[in-house]
PDB file of N, CA and C in Angstrom:
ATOM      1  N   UNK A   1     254.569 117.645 250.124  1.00  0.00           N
ATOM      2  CA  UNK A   1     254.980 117.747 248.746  1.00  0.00           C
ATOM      3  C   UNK A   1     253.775 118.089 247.896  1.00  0.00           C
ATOM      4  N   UNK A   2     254.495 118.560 246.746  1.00  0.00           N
ATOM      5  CA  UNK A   2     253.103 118.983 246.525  1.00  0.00           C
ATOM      6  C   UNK A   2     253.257 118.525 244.463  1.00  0.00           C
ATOM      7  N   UNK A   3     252.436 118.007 243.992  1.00  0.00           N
ATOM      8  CA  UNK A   3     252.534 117.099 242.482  1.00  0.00           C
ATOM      9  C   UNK A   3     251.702 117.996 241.602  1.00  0.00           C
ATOM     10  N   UNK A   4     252.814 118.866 240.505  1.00  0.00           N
ATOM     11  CA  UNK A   4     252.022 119.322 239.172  1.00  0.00           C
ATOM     12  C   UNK A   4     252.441 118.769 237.979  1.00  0.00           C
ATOM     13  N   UNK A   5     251.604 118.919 237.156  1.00  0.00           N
ATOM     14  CA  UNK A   5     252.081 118.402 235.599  1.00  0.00           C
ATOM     15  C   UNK A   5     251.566 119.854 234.963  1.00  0.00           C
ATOM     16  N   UNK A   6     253.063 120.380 234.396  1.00  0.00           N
ATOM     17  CA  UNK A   6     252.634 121.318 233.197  1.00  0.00           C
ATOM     18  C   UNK A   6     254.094 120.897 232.190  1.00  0.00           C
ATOM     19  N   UNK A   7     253.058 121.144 230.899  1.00  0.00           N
ATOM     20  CA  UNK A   7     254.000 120.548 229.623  1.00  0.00           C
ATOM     21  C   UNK A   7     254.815 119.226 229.634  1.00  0.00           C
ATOM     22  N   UNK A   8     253.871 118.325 229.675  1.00  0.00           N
ATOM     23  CA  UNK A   8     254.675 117.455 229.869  1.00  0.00           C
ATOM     24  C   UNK A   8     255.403 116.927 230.996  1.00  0.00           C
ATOM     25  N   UNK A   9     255.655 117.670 231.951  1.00  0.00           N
ATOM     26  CA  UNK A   9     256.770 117.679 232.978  1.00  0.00           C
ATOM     27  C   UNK A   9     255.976 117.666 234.151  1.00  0.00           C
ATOM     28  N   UNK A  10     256.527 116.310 235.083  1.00  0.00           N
ATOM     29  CA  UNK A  10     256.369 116.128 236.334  1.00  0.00           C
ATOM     30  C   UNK A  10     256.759 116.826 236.967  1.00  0.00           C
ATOM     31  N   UNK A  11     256.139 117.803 238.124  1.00  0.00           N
ATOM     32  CA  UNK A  11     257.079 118.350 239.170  1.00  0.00           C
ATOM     33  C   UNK A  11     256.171 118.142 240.630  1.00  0.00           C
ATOM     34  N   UNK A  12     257.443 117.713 241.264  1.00  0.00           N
ATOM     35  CA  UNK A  12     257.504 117.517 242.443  1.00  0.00           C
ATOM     36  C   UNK A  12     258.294 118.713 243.458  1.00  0.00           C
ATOM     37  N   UNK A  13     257.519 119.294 244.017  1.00  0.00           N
ATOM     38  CA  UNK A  13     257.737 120.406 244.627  1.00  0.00           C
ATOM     39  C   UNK A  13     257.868 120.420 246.364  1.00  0.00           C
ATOM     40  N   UNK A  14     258.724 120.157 247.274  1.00  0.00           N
ATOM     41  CA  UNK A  14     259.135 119.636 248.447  1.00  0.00           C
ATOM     42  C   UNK A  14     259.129 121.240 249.532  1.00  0.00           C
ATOM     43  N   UNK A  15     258.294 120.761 250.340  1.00  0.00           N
ATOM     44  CA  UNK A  15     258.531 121.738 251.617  1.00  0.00           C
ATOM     45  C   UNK A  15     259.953 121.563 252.261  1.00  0.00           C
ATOM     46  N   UNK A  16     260.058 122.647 253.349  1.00  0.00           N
ATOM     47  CA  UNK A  16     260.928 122.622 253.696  1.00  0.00           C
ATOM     48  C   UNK A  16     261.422 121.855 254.694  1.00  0.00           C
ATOM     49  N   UNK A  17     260.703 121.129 255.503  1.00  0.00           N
ATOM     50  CA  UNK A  17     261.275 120.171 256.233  1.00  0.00           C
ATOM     51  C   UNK A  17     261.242 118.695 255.122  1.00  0.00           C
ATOM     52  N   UNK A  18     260.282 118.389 254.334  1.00  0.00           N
ATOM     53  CA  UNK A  18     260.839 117.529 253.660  1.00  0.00           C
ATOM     54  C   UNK A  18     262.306 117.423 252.845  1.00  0.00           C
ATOM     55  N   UNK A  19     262.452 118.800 252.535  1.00  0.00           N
ATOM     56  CA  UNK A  19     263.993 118.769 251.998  1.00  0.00           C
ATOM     57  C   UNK A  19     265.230 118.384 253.348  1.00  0.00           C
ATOM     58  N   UNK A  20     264.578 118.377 254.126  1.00  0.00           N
ATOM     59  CA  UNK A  20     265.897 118.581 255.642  1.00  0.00           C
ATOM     60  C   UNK A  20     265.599 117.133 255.520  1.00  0.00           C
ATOM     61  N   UNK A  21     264.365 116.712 255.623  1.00  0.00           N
ATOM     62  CA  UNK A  21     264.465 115.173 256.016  1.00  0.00           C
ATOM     63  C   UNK A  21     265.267 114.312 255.392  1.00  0.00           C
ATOM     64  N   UNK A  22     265.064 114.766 253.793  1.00  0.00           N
ATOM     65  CA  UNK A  22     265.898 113.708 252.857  1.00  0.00           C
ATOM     66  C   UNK A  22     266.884 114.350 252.630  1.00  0.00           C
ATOM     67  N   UNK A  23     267.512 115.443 252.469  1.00  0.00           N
ATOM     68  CA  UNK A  23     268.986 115.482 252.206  1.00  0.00           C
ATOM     69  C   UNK A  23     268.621 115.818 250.892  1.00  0.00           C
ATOM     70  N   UNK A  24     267.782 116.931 250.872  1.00  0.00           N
ATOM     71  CA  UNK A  24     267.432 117.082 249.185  1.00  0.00           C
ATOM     72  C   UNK A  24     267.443 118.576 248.842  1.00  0.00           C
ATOM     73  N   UNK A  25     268.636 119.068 248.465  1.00  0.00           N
ATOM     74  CA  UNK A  25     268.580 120.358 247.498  1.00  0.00           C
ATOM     75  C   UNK A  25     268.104 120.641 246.024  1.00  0.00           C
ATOM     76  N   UNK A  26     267.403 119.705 245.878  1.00  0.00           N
ATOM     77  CA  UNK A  26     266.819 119.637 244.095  1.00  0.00           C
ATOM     78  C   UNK A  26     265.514 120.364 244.674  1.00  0.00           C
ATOM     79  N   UNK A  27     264.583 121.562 244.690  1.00  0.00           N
ATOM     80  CA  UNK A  27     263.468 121.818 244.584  1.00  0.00           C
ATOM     81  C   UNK A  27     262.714 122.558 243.519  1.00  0.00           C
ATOM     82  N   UNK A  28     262.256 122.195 242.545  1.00  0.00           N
ATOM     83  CA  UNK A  28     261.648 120.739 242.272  1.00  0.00           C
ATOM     84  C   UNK A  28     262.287 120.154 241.471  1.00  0.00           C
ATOM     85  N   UNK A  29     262.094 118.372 241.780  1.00  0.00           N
ATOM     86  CA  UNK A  29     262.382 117.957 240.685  1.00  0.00           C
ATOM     87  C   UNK A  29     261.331 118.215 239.606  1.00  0.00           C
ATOM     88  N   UNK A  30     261.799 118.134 238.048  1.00  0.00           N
ATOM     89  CA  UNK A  30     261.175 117.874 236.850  1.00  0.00           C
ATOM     90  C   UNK A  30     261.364 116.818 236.107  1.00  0.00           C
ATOM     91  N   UNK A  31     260.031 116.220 236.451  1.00  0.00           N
ATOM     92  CA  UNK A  31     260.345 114.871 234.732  1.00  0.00           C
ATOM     93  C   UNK A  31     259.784 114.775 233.964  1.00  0.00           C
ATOM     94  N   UNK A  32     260.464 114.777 232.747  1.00  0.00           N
ATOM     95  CA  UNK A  32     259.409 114.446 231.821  1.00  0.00           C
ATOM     96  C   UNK A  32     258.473 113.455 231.631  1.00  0.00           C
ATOM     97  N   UNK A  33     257.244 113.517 231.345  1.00  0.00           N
ATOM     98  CA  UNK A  33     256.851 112.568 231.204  1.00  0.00           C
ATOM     99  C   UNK A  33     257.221 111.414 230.165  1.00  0.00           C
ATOM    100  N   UNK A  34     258.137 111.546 229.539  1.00  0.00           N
ATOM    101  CA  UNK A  34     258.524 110.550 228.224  1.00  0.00           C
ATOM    102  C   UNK A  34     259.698 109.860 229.370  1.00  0.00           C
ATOM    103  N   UNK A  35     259.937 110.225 230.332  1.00  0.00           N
ATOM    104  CA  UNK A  35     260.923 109.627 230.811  1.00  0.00           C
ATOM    105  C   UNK A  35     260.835 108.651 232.206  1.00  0.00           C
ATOM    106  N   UNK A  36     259.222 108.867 232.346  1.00  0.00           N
ATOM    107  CA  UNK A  36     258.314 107.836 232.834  1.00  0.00           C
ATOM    108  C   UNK A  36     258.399 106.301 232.476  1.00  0.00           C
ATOM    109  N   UNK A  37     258.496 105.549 233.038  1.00  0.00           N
ATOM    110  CA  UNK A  37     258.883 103.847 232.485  1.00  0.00           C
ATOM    111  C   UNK A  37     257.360 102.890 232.667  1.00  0.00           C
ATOM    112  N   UNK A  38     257.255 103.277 234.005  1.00  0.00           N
ATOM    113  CA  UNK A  38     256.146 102.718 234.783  1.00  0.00           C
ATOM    114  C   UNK A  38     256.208 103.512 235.804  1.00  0.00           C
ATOM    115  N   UNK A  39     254.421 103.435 236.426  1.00  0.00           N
ATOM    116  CA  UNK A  39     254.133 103.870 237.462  1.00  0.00           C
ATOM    117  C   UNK A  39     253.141 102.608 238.242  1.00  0.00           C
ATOM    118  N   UNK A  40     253.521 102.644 239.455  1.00  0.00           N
ATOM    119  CA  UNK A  40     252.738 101.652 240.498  1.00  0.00           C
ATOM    120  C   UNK A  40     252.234 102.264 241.959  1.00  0.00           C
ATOM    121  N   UNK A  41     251.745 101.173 242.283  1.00  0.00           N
ATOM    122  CA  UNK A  41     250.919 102.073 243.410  1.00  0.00           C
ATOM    123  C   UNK A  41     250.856 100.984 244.351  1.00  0.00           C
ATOM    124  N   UNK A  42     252.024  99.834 243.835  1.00  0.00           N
ATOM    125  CA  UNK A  42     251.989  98.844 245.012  1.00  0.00           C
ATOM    126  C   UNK A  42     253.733  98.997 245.974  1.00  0.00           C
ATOM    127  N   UNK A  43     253.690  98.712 247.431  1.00  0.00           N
ATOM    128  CA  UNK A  43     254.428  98.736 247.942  1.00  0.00           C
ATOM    129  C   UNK A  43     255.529  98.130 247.331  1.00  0.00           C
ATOM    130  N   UNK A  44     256.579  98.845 247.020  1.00  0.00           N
ATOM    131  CA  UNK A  44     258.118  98.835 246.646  1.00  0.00           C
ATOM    132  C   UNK A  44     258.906  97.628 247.623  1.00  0.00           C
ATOM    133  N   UNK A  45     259.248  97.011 246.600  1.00  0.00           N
ATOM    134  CA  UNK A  45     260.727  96.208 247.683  1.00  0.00           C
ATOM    135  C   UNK A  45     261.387  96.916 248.472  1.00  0.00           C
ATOM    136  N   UNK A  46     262.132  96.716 249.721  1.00  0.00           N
ATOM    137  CA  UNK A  46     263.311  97.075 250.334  1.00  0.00           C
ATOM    138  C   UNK A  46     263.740  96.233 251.412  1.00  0.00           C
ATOM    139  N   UNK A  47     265.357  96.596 250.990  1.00  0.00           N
ATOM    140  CA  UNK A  47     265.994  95.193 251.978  1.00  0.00           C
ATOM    141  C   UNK A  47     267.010  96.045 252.742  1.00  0.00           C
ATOM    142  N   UNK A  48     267.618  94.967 253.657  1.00  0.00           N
ATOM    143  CA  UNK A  48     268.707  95.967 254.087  1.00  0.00           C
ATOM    144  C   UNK A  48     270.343  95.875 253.578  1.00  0.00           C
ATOM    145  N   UNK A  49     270.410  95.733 252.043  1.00  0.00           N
ATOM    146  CA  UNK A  49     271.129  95.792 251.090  1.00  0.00           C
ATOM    147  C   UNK A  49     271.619  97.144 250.611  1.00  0.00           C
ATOM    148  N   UNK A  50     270.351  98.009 251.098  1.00  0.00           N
ATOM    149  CA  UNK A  50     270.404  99.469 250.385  1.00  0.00           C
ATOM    150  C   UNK A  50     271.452 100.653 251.490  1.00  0.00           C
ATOM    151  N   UNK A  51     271.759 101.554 250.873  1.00  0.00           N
ATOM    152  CA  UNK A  51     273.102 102.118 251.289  1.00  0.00           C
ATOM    153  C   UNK A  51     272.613 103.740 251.003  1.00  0.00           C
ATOM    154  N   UNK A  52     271.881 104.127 252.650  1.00  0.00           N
ATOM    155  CA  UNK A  52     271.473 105.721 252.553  1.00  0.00           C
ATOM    156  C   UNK A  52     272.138 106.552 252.511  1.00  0.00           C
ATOM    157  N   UNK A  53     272.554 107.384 251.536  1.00  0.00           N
ATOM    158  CA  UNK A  53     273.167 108.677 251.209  1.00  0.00           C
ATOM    159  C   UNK A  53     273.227 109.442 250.365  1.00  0.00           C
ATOM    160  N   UNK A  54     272.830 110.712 251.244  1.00  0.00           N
ATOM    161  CA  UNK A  54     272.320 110.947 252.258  1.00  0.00           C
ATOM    162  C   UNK A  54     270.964 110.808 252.614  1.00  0.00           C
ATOM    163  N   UNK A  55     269.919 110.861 253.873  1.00  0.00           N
ATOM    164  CA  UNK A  55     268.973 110.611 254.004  1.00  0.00           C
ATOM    165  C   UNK A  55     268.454 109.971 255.601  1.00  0.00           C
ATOM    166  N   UNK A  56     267.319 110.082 255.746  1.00  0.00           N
ATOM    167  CA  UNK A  56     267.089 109.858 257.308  1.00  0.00           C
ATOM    168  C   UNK A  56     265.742 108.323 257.082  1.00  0.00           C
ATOM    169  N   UNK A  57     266.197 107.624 258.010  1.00  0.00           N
ATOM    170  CA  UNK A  57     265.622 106.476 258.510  1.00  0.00           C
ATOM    171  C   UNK A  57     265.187 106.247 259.498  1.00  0.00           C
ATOM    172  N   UNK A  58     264.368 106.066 260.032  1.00  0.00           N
ATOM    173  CA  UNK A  58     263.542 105.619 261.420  1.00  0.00           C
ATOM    174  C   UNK A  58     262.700 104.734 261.435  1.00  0.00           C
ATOM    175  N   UNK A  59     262.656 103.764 261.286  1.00  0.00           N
ATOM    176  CA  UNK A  59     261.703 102.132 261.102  1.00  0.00           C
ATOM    177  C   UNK A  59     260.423 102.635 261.526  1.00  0.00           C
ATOM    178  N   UNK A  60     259.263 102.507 260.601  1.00  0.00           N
ATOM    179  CA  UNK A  60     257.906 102.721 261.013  1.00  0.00           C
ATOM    180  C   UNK A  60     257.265 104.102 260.408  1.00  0.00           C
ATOM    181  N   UNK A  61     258.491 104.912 260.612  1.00  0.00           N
ATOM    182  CA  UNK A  61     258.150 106.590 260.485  1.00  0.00           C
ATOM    183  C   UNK A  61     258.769 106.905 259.250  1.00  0.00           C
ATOM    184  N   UNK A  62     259.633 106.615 258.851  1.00  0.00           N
ATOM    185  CA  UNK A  62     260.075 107.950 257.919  1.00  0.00           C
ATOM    186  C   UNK A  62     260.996 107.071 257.286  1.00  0.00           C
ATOM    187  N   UNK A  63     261.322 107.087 255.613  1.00  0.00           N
ATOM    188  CA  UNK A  63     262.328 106.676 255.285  1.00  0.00           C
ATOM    189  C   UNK A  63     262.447 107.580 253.622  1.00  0.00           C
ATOM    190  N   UNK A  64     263.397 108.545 254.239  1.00  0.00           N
ATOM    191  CA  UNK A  64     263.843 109.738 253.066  1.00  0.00           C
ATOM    192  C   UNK A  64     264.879 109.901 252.519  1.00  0.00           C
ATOM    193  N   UNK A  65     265.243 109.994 251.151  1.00  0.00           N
ATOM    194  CA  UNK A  65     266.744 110.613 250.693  1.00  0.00           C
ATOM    195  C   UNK A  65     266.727 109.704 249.611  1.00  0.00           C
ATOM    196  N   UNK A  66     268.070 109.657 249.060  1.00  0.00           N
ATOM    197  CA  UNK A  66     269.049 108.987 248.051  1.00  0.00           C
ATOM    198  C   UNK A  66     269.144 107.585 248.856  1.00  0.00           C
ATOM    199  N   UNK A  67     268.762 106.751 248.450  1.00  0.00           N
ATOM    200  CA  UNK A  67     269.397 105.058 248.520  1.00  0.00           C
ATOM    201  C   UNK A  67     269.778 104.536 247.008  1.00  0.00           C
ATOM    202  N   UNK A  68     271.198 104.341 247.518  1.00  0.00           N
ATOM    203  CA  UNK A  68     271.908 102.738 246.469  1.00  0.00           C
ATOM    204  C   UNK A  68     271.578 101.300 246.351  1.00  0.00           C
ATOM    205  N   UNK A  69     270.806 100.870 246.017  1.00  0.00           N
ATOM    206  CA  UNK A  69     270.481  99.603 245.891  1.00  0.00           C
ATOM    207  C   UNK A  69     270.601  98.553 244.648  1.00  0.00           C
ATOM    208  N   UNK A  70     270.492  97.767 244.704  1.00  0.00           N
ATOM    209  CA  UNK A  70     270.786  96.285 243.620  1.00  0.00           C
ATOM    210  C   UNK A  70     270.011  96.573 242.480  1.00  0.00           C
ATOM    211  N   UNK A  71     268.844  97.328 243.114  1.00  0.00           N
ATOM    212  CA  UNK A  71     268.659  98.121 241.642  1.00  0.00           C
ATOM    213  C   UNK A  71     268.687  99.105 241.008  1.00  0.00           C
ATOM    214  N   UNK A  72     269.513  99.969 241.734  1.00  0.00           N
ATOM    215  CA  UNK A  72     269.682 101.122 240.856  1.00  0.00           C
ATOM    216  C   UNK A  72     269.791 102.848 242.071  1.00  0.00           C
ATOM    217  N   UNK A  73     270.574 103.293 241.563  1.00  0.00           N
ATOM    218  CA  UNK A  73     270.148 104.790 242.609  1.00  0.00           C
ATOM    219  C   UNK A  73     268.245 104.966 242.478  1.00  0.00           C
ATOM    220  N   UNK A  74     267.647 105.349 243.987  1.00  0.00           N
ATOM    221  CA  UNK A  74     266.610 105.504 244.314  1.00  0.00           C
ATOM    222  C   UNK A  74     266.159 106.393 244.683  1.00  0.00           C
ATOM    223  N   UNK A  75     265.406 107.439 245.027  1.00  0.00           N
ATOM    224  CA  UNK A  75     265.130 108.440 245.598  1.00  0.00           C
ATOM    225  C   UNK A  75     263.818 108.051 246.032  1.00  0.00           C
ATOM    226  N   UNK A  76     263.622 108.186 247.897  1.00  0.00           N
ATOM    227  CA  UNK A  76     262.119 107.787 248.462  1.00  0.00           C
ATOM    228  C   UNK A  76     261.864 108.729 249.785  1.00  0.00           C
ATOM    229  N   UNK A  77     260.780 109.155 249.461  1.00  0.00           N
ATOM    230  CA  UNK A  77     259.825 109.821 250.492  1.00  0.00           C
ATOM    231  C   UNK A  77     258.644 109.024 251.443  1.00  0.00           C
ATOM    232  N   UNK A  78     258.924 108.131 251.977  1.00  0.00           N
ATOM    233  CA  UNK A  78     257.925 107.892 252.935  1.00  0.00           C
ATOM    234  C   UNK A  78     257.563 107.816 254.239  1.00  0.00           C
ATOM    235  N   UNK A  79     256.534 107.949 254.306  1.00  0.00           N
ATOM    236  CA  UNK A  79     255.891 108.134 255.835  1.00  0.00           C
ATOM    237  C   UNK A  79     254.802 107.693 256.682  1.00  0.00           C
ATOM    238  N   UNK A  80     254.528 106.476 255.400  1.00  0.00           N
ATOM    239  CA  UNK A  80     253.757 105.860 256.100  1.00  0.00           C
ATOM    240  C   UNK A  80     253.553 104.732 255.197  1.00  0.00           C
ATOM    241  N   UNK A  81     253.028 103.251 255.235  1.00  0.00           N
ATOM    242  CA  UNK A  81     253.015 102.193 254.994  1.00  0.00           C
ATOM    243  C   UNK A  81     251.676 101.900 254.146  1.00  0.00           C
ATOM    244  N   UNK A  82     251.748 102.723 253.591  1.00  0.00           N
ATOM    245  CA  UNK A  82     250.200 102.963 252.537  1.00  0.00           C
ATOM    246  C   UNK A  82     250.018 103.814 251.224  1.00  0.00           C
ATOM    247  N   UNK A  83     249.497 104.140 250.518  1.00  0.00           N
ATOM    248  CA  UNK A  83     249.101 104.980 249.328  1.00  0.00           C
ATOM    249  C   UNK A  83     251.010 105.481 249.063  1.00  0.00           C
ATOM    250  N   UNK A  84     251.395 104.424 248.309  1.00  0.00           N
ATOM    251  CA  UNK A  84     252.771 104.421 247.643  1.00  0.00           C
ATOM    252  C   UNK A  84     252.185 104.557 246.162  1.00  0.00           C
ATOM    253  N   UNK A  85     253.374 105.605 245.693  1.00  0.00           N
ATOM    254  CA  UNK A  85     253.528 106.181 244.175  1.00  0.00           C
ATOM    255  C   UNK A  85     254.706 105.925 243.503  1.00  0.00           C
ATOM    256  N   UNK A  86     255.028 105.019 243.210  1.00  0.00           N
ATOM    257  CA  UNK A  86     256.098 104.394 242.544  1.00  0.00           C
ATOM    258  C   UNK A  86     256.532 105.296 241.174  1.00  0.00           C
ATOM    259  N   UNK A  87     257.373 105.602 241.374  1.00  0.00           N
ATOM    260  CA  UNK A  87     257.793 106.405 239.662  1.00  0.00           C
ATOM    261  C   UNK A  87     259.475 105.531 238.577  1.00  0.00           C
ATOM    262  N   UNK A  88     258.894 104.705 238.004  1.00  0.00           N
ATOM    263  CA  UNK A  88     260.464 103.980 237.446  1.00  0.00           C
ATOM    264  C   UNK A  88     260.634 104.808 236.398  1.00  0.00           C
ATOM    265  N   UNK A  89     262.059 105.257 236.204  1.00  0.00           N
ATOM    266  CA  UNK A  89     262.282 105.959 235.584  1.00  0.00           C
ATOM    267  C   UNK A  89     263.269 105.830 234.742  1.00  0.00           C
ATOM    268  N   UNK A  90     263.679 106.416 233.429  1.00  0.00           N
ATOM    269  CA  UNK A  90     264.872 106.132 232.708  1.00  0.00           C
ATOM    270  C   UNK A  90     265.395 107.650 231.769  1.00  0.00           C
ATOM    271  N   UNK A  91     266.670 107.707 231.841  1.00  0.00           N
ATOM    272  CA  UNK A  91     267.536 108.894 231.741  1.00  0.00           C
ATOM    273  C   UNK A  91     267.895 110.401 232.634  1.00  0.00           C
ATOM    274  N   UNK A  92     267.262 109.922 233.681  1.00  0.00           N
ATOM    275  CA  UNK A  92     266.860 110.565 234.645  1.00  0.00           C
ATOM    276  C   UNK A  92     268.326 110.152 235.592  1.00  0.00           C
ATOM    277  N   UNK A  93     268.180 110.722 236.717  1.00  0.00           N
ATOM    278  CA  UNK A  93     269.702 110.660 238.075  1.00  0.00           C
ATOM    279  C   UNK A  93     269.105 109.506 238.700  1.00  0.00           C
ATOM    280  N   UNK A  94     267.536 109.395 239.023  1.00  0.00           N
ATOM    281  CA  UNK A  94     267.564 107.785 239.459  1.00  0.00           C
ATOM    282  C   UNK A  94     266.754 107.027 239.146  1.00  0.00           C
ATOM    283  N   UNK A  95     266.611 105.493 239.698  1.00  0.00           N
ATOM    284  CA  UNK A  95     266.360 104.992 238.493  1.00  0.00           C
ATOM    285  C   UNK A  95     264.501 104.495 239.079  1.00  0.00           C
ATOM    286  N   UNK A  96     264.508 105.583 240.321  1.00  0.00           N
ATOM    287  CA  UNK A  96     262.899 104.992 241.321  1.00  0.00           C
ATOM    288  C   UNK A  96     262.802 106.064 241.843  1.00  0.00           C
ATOM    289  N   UNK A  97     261.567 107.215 241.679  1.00  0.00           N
ATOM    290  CA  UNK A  97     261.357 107.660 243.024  1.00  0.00           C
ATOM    291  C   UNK A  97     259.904 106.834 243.701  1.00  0.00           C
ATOM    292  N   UNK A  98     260.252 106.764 245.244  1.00  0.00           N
ATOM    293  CA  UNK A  98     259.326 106.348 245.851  1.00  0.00           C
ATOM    294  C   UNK A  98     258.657 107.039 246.880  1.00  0.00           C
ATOM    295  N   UNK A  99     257.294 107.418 246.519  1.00  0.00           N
ATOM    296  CA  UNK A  99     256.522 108.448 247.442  1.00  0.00           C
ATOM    297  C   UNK A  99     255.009 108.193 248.447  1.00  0.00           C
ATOM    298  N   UNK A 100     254.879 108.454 249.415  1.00  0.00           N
ATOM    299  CA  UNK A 100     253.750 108.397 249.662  1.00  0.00           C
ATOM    300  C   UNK A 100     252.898 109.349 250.316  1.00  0.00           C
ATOM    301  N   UNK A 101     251.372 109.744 249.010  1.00  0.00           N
ATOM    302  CA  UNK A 101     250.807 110.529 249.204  1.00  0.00           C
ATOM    303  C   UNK A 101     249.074 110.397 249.434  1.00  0.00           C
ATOM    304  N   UNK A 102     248.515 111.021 249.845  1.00  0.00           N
ATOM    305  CA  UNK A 102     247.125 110.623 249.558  1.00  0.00           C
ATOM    306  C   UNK A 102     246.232 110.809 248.123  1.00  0.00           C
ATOM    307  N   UNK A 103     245.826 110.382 247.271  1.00  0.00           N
ATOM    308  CA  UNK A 103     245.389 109.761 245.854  1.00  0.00           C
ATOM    309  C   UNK A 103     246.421 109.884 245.127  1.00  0.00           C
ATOM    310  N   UNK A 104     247.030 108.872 245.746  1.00  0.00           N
ATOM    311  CA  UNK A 104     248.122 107.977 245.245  1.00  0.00           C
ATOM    312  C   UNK A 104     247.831 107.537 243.483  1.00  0.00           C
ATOM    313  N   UNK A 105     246.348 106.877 243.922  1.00  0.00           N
ATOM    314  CA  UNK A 105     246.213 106.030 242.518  1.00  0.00           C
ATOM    315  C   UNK A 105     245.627 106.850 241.359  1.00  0.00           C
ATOM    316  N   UNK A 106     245.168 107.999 241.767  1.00  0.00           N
ATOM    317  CA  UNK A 106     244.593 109.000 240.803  1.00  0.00           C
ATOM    318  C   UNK A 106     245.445 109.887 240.267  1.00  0.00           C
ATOM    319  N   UNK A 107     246.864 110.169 240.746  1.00  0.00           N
ATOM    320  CA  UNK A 107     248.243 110.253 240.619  1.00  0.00           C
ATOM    321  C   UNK A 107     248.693 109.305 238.916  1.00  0.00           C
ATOM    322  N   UNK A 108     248.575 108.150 239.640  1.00  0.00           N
ATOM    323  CA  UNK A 108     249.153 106.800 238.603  1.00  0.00           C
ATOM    324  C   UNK A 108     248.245 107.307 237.302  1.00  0.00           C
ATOM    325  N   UNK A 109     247.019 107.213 237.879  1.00  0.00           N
ATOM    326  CA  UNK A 109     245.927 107.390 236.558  1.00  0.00           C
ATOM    327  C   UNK A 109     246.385 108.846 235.677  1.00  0.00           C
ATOM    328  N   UNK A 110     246.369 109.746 236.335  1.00  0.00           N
ATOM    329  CA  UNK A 110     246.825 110.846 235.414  1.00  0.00           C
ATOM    330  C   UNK A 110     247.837 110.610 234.885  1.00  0.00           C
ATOM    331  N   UNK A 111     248.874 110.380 235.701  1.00  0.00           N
ATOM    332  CA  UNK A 111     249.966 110.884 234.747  1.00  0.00           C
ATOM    333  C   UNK A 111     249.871 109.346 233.551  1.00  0.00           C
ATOM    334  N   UNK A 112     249.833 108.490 234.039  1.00  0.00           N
ATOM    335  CA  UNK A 112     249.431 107.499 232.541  1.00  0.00           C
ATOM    336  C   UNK A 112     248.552 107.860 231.910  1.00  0.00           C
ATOM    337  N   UNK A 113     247.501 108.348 231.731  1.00  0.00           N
ATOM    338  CA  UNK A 113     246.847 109.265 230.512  1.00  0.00           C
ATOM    339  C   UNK A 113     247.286 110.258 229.982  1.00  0.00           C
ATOM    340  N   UNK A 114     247.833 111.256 230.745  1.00  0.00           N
ATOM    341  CA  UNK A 114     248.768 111.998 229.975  1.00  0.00           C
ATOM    342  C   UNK A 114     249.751 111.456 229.245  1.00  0.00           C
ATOM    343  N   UNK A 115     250.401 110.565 229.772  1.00  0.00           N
ATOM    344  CA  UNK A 115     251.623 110.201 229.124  1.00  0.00           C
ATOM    345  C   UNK A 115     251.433 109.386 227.663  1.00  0.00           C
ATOM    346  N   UNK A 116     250.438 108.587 228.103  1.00  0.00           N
ATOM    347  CA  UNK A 116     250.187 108.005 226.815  1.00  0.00           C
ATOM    348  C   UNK A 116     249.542 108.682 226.011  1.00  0.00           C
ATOM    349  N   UNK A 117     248.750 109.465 226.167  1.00  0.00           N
ATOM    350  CA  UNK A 117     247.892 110.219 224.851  1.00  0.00           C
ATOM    351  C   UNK A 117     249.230 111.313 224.622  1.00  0.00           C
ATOM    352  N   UNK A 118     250.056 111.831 225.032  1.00  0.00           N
ATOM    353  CA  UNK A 118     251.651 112.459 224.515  1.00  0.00           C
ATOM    354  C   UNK A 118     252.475 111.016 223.756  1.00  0.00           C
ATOM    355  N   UNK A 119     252.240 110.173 224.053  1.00  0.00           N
ATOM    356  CA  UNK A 119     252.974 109.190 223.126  1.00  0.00           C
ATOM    357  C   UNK A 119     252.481 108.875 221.486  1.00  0.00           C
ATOM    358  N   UNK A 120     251.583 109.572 221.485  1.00  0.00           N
ATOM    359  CA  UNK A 120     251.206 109.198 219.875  1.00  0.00           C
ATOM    360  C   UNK A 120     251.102 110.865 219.367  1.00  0.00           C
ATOM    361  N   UNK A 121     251.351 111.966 220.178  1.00  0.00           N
ATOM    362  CA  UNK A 121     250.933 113.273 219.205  1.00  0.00           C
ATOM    363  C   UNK A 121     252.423 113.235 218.743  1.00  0.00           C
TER     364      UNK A 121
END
């Protein structure tokens, strides 16, 4: 995957086996950044409450797509048990994406400086 910010707008831009993995015809998503809630960089809850669809699971390796959960529609990309990018989101289709990339936290840091120095112009 690959993470730009122009105008405001998050985009998340997905290769092509990442789209097969998760069950994802959105390429790219766009968010605004005003529609940013919080961003974290600590490992996300998950239980086995959550309800994949569509999307692929394999314990250890891979856990991609649309999940329903107690809190909210989710969207998560991961692949490994480390450098998680939490995105909470509001007015948006869901209400989490969850990603993991390498500078994860320099990720968090940008887009919260951007976002906030756009919150007062």
């Amino acid at each position: 995957m690959k993470l730009t910010i122009e105008n405001e707008i998050l985009k998340i831009e997905w290769e092509e086996i990442e789209q097969f993995w998760a069950f994802n015809f959105t390429n790219p998503f766009k968010i605004p950044l005003a529609h940013i809630l919080n961003i974290t960089t600590d490992e996300p809850p998950s239980s086995w409450q959550e309800i994949r669809a569509p999307g692929t699971f394999l314990p250890g390796i891979i856990k991609a797509g649309t999940y329903y959960t107690p809190r909210g529609r989710e969207f998560w990309y991961v692949v490994k048990d480390r450098d998680y990018l939490v995105l909470e989101l509001q007015e948006e289709p869901f209400k989490k994406i969850v990603l993991t990339l390498e500078g994860n936290q320099s990720w968090k840091n940008r887009i919260m400086q951007l976002k906030n120095s756009s919150e007062f112009n």
